[in-house]
PDB file of N, CA and C in Angstrom:
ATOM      1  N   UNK A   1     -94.193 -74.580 -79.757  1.00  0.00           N
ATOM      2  CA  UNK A   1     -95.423 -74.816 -79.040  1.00  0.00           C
ATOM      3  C   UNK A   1     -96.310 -73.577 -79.124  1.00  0.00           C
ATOM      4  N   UNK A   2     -97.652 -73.536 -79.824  1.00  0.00           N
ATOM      5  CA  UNK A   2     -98.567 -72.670 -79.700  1.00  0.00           C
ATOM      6  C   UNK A   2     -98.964 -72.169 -78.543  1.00  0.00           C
ATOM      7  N   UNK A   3     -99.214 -71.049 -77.990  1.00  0.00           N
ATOM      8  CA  UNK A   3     -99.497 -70.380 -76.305  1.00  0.00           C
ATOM      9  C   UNK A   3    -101.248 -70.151 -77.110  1.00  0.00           C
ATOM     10  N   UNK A   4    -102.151 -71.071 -76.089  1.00  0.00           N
ATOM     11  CA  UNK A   4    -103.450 -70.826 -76.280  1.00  0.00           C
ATOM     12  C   UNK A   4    -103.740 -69.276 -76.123  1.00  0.00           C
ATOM     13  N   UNK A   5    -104.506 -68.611 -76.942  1.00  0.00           N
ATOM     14  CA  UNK A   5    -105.397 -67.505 -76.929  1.00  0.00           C
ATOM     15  C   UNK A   5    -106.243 -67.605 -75.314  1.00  0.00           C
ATOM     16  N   UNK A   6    -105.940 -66.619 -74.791  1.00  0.00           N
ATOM     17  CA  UNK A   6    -106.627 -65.883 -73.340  1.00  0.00           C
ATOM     18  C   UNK A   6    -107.763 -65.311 -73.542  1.00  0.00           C
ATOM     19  N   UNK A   7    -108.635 -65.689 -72.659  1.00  0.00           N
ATOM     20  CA  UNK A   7    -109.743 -64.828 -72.679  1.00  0.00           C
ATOM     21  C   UNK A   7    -110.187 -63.789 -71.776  1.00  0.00           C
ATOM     22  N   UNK A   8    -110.370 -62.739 -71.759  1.00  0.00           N
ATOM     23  CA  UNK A   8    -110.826 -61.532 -71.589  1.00  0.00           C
ATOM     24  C   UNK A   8    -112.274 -61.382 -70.727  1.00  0.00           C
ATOM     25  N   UNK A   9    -112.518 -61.087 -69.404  1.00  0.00           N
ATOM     26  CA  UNK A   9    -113.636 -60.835 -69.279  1.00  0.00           C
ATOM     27  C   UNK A   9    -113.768 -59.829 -68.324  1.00  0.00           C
ATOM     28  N   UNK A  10    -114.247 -59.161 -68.567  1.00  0.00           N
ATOM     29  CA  UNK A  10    -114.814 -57.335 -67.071  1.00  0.00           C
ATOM     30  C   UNK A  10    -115.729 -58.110 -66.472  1.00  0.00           C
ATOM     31  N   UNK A  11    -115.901 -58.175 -65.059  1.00  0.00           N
ATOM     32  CA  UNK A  11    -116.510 -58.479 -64.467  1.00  0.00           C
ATOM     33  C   UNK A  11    -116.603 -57.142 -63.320  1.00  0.00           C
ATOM     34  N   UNK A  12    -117.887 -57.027 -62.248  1.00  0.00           N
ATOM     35  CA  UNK A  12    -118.134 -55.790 -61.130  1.00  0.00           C
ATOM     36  C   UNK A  12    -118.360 -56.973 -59.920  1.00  0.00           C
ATOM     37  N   UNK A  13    -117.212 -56.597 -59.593  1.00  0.00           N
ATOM     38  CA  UNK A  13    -117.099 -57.618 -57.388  1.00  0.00           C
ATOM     39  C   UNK A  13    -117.302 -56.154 -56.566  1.00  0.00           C
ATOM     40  N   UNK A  14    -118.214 -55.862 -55.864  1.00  0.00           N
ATOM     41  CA  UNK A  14    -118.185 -55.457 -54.632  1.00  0.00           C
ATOM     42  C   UNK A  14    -118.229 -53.828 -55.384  1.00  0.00           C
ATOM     43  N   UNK A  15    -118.745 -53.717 -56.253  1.00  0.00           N
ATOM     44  CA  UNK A  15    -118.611 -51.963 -57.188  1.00  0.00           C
ATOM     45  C   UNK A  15    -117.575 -51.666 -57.800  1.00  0.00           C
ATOM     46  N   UNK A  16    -116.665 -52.424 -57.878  1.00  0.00           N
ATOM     47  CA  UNK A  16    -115.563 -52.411 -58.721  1.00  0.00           C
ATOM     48  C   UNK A  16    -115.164 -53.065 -60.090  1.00  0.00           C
ATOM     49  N   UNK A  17    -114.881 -52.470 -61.025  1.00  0.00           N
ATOM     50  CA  UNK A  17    -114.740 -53.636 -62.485  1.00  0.00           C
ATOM     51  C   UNK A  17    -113.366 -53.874 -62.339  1.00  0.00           C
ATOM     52  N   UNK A  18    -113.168 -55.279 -62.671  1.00  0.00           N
ATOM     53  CA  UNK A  18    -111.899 -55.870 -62.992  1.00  0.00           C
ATOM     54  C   UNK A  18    -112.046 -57.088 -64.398  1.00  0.00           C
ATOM     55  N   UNK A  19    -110.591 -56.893 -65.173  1.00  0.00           N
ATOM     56  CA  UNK A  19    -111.185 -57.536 -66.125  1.00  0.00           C
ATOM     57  C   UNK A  19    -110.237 -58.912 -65.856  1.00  0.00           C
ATOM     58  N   UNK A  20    -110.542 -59.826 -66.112  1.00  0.00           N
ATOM     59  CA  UNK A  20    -109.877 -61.122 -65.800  1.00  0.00           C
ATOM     60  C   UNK A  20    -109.509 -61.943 -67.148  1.00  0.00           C
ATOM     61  N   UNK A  21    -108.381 -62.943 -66.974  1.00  0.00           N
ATOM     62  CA  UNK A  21    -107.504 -63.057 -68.339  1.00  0.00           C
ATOM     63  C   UNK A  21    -107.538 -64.295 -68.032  1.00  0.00           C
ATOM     64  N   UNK A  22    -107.530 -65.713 -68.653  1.00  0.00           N
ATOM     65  CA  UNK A  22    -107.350 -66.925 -68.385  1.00  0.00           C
ATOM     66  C   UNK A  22    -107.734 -67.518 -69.370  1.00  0.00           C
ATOM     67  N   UNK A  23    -108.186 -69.077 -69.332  1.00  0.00           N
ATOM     68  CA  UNK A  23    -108.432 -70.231 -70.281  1.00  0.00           C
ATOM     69  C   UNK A  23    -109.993 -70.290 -69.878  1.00  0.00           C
ATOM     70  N   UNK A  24    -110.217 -70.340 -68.942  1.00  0.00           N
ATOM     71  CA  UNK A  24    -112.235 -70.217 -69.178  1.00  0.00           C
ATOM     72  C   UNK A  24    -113.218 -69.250 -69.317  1.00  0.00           C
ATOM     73  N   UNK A  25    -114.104 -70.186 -69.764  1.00  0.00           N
ATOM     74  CA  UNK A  25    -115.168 -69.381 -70.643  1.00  0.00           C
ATOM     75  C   UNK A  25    -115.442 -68.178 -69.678  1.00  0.00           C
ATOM     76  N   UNK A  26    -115.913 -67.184 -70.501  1.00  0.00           N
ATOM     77  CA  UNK A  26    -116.627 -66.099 -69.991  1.00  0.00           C
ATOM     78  C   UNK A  26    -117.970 -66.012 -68.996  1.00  0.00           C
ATOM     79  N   UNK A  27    -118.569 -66.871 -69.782  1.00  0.00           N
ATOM     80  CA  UNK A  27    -119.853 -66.990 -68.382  1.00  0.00           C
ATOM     81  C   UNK A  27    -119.328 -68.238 -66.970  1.00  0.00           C
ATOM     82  N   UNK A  28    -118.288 -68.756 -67.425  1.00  0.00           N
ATOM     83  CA  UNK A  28    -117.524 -68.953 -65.767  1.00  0.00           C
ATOM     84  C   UNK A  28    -117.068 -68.121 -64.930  1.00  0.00           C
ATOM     85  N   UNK A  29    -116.250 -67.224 -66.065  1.00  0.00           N
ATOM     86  CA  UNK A  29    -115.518 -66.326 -64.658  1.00  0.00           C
ATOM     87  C   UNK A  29    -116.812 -65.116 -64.721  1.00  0.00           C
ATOM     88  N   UNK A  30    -117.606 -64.905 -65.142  1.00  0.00           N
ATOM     89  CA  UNK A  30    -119.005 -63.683 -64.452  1.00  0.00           C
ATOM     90  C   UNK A  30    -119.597 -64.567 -63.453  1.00  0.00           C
ATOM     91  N   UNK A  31    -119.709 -66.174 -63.560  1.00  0.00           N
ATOM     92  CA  UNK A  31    -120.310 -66.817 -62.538  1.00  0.00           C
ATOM     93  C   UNK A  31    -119.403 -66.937 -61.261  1.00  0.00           C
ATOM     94  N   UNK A  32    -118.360 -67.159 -61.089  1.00  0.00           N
ATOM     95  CA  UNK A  32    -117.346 -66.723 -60.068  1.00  0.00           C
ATOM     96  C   UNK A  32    -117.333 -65.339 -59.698  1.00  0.00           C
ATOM     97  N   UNK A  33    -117.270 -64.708 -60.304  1.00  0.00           N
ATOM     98  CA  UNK A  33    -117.294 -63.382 -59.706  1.00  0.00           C
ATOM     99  C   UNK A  33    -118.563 -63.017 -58.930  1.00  0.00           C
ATOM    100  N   UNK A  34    -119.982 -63.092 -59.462  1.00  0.00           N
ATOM    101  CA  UNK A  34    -120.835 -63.111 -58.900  1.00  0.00           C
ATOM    102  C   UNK A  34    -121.182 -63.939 -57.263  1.00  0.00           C
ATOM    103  N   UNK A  35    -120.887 -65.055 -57.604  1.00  0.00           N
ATOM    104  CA  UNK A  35    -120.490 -66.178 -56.201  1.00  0.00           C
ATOM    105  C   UNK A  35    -119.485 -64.367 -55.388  1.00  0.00           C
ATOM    106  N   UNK A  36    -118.236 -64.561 -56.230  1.00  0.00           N
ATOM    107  CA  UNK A  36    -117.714 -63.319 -54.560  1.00  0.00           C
ATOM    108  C   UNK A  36    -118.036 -62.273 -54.767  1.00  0.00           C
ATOM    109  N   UNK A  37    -119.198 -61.645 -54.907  1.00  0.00           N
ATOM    110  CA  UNK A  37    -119.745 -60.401 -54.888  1.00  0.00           C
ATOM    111  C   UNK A  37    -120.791 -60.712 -54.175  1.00  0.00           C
ATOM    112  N   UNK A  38    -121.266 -61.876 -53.955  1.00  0.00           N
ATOM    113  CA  UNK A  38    -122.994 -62.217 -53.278  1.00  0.00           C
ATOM    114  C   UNK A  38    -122.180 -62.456 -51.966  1.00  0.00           C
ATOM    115  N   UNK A  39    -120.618 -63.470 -52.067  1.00  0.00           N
ATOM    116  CA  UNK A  39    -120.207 -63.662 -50.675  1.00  0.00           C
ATOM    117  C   UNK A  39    -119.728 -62.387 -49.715  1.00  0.00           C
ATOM    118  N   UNK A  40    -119.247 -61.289 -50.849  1.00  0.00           N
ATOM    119  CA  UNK A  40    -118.646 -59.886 -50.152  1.00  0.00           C
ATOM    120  C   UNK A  40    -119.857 -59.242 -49.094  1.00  0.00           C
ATOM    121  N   UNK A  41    -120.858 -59.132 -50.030  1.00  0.00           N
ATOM    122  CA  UNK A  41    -121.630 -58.390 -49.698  1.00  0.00           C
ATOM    123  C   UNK A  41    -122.765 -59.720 -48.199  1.00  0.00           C
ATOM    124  N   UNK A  42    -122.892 -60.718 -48.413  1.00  0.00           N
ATOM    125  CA  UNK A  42    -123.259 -61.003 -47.390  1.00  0.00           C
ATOM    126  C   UNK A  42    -122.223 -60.997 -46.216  1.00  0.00           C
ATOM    127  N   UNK A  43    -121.281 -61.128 -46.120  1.00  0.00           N
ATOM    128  CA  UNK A  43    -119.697 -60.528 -44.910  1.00  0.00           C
ATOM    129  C   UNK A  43    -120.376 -59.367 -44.282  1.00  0.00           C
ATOM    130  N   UNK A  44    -120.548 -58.327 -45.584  1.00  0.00           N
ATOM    131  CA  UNK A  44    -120.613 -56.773 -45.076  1.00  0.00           C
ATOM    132  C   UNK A  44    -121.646 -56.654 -44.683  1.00  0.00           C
ATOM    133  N   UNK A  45    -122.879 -57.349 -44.759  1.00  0.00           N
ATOM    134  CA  UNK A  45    -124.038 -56.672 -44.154  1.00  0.00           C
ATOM    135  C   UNK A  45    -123.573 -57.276 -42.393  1.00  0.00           C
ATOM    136  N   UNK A  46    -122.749 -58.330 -42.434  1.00  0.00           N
ATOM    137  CA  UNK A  46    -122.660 -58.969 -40.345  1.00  0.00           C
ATOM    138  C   UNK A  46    -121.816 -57.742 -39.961  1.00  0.00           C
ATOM    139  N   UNK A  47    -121.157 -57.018 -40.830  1.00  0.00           N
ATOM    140  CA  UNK A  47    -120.374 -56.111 -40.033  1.00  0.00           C
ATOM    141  C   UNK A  47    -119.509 -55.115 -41.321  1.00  0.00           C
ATOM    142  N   UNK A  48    -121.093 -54.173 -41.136  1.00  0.00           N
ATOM    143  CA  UNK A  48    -120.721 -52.968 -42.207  1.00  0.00           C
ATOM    144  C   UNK A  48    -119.378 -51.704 -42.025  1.00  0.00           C
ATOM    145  N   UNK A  49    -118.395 -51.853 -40.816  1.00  0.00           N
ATOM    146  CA  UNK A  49    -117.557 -51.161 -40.655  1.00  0.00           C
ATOM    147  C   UNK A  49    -116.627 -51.876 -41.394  1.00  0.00           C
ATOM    148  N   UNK A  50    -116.400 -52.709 -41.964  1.00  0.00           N
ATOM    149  CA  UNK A  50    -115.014 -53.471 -42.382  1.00  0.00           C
ATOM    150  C   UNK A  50    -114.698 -52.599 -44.043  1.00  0.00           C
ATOM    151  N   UNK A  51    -113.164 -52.191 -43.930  1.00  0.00           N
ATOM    152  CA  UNK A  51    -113.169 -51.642 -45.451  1.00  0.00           C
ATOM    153  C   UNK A  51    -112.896 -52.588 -46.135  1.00  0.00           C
ATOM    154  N   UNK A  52    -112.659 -52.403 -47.675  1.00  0.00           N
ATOM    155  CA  UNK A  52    -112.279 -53.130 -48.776  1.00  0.00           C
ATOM    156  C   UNK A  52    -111.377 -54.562 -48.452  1.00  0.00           C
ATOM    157  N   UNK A  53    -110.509 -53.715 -48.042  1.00  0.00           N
ATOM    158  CA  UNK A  53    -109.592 -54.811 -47.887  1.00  0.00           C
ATOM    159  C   UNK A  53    -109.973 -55.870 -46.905  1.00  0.00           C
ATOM    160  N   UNK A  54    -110.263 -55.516 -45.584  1.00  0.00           N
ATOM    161  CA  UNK A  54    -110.414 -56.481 -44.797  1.00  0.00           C
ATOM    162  C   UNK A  54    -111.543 -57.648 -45.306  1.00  0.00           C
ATOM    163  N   UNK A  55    -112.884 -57.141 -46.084  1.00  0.00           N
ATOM    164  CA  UNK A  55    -113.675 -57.921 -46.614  1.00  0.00           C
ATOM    165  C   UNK A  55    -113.275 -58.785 -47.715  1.00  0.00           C
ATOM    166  N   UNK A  56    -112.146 -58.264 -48.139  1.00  0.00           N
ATOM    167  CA  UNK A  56    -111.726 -58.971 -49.185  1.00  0.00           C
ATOM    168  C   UNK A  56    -110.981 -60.422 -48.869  1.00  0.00           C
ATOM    169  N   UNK A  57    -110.329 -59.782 -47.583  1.00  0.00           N
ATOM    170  CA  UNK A  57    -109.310 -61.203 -47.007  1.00  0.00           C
ATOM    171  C   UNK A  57    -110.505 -62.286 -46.185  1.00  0.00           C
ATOM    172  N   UNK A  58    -111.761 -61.702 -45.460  1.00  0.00           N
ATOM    173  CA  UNK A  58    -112.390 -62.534 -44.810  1.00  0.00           C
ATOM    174  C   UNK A  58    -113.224 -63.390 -45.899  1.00  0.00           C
ATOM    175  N   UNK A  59    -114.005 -62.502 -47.081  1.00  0.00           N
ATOM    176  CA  UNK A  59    -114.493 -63.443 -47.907  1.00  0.00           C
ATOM    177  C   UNK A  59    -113.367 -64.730 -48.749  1.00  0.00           C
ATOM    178  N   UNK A  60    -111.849 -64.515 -48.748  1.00  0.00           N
ATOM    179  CA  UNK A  60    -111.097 -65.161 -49.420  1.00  0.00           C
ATOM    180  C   UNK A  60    -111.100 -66.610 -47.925  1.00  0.00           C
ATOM    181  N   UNK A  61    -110.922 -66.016 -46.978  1.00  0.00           N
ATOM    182  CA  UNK A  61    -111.060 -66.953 -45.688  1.00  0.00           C
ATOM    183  C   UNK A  61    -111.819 -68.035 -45.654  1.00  0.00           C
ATOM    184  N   UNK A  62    -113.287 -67.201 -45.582  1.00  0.00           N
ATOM    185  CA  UNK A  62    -114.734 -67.534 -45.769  1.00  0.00           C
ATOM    186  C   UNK A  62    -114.568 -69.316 -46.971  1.00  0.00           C
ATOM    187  N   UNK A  63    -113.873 -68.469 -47.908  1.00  0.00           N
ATOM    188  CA  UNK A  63    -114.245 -69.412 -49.084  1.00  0.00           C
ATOM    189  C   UNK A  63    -112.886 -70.782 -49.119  1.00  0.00           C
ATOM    190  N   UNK A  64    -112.105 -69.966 -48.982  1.00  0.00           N
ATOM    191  CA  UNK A  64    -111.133 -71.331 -48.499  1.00  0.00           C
ATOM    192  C   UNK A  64    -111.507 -72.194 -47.591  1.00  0.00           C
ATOM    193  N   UNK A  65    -112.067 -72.071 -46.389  1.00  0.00           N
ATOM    194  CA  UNK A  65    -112.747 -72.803 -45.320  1.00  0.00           C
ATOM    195  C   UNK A  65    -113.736 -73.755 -45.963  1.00  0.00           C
ATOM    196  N   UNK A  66    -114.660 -72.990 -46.866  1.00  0.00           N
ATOM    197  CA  UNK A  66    -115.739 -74.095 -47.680  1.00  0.00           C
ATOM    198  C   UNK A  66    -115.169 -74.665 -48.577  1.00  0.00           C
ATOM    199  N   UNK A  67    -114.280 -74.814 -49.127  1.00  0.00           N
ATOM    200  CA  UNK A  67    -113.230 -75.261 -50.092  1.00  0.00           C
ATOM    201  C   UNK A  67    -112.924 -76.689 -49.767  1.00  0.00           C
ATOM    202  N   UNK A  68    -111.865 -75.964 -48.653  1.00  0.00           N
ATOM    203  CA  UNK A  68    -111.098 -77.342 -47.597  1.00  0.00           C
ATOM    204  C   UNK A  68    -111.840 -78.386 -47.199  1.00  0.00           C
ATOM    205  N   UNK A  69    -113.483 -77.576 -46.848  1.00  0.00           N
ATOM    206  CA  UNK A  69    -114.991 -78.680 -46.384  1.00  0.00           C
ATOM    207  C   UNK A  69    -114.963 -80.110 -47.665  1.00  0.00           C
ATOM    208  N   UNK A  70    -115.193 -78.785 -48.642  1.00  0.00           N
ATOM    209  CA  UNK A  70    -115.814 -79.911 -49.334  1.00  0.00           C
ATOM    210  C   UNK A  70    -114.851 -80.904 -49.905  1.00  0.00           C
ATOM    211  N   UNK A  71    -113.339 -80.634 -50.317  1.00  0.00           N
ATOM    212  CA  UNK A  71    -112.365 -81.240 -50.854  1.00  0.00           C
ATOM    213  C   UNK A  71    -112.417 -82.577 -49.514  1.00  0.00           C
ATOM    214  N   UNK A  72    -111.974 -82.364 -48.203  1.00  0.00           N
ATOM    215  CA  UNK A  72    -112.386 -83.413 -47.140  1.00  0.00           C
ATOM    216  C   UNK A  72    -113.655 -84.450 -46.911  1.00  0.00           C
ATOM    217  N   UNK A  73    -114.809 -83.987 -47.320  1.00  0.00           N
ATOM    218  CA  UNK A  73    -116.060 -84.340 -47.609  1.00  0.00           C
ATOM    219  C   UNK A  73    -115.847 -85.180 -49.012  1.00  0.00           C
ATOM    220  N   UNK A  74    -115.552 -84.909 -50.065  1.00  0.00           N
ATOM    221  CA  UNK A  74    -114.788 -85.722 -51.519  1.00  0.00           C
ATOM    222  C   UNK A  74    -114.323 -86.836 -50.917  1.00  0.00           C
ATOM    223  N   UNK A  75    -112.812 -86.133 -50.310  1.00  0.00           N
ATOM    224  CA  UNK A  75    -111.979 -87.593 -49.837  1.00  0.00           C
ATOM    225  C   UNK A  75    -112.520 -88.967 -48.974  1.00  0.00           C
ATOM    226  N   UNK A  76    -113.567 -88.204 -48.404  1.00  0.00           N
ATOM    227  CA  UNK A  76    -114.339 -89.228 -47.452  1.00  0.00           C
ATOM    228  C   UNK A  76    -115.440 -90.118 -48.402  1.00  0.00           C
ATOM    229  N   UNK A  77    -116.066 -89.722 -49.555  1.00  0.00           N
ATOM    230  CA  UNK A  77    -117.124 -89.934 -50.172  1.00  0.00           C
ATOM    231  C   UNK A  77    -116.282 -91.267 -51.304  1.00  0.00           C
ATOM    232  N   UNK A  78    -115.231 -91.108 -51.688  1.00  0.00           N
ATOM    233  CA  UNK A  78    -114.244 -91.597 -52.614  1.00  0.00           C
ATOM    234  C   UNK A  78    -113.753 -92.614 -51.538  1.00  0.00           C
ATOM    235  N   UNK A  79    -113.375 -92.605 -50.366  1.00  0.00           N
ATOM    236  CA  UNK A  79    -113.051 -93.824 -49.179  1.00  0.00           C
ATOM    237  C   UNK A  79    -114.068 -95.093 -49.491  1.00  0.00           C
ATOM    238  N   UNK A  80    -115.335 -94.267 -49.197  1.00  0.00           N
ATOM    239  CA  UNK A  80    -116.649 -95.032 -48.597  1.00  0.00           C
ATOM    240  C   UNK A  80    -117.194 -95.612 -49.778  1.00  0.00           C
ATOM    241  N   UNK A  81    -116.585 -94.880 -51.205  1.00  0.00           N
ATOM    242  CA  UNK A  81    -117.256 -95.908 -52.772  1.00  0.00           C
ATOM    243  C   UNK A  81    -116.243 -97.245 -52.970  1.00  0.00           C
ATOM    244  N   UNK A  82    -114.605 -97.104 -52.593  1.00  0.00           N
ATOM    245  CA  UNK A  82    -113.664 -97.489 -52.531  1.00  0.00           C
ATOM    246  C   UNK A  82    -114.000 -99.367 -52.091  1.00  0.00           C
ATOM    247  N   UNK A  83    -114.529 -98.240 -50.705  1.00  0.00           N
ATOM    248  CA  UNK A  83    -114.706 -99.678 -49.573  1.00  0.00           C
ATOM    249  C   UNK A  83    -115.615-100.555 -50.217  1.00  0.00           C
ATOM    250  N   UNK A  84    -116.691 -99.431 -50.232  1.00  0.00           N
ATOM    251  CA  UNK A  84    -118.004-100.684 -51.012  1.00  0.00           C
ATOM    252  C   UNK A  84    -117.897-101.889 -52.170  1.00  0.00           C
ATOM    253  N   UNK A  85    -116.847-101.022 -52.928  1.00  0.00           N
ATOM    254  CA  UNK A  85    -116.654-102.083 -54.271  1.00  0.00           C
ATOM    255  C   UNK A  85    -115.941-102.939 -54.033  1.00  0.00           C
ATOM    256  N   UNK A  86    -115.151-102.580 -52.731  1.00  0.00           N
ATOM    257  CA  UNK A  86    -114.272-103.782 -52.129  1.00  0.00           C
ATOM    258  C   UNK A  86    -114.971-105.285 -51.823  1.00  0.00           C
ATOM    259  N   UNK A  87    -115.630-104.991 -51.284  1.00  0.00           N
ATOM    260  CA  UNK A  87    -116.889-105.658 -51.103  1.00  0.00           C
ATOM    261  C   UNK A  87    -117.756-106.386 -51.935  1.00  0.00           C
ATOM    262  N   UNK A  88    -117.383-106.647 -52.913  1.00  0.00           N
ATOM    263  CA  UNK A  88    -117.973-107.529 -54.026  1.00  0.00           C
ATOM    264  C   UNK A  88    -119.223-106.613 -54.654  1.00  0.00           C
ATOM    265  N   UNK A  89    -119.591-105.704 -54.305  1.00  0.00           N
ATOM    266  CA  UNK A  89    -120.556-104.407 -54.991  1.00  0.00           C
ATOM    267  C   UNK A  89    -120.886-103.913 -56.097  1.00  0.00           C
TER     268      UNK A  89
END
């Protein structure tokens, strides 16, 4: 079995470069990274005493919470198309 070729990308979260290794494209993971560098930094301006770390776990918080939203919001949207077609639709 062939092991797909990884891709490589440096990305800067929060003033820091990290380079990230996976199966998607490059302008995905700079677009993810950017998303948690816009989310870090809006955290830190509600409360500029927090160090690295702690911002790191509240934006991971932050984003799991909107995650869970919308995956629940899906399940409900996929109910309500469900029902309709039930319905002769």
């Amino acid at each position: 079995m062939e092991q797909e070729e990884k891709n490589r990308t440096t990305v800067m979260i929060h003033n820091r470069s990290y380079t990230i290794v996976g199966n998607e494209p490059a302008s995905h993971v700079q677009l993810v990274a950017s998303l948690v560098d816009q989310k870090m930094q809006e955290i830190q301006k509600m409360n500029q005493s927090l160090d690295t770390t702690s911002l790191a776990v509240l934006t991971a918080v932050n984003t799991m919470n909107n995650y869970l939203k919308l995956k629940e919001d899906y399940a409900t949207l996929l109910g309500s198309m469900k029902k309709g077609r039930g319905r002769g639709k």
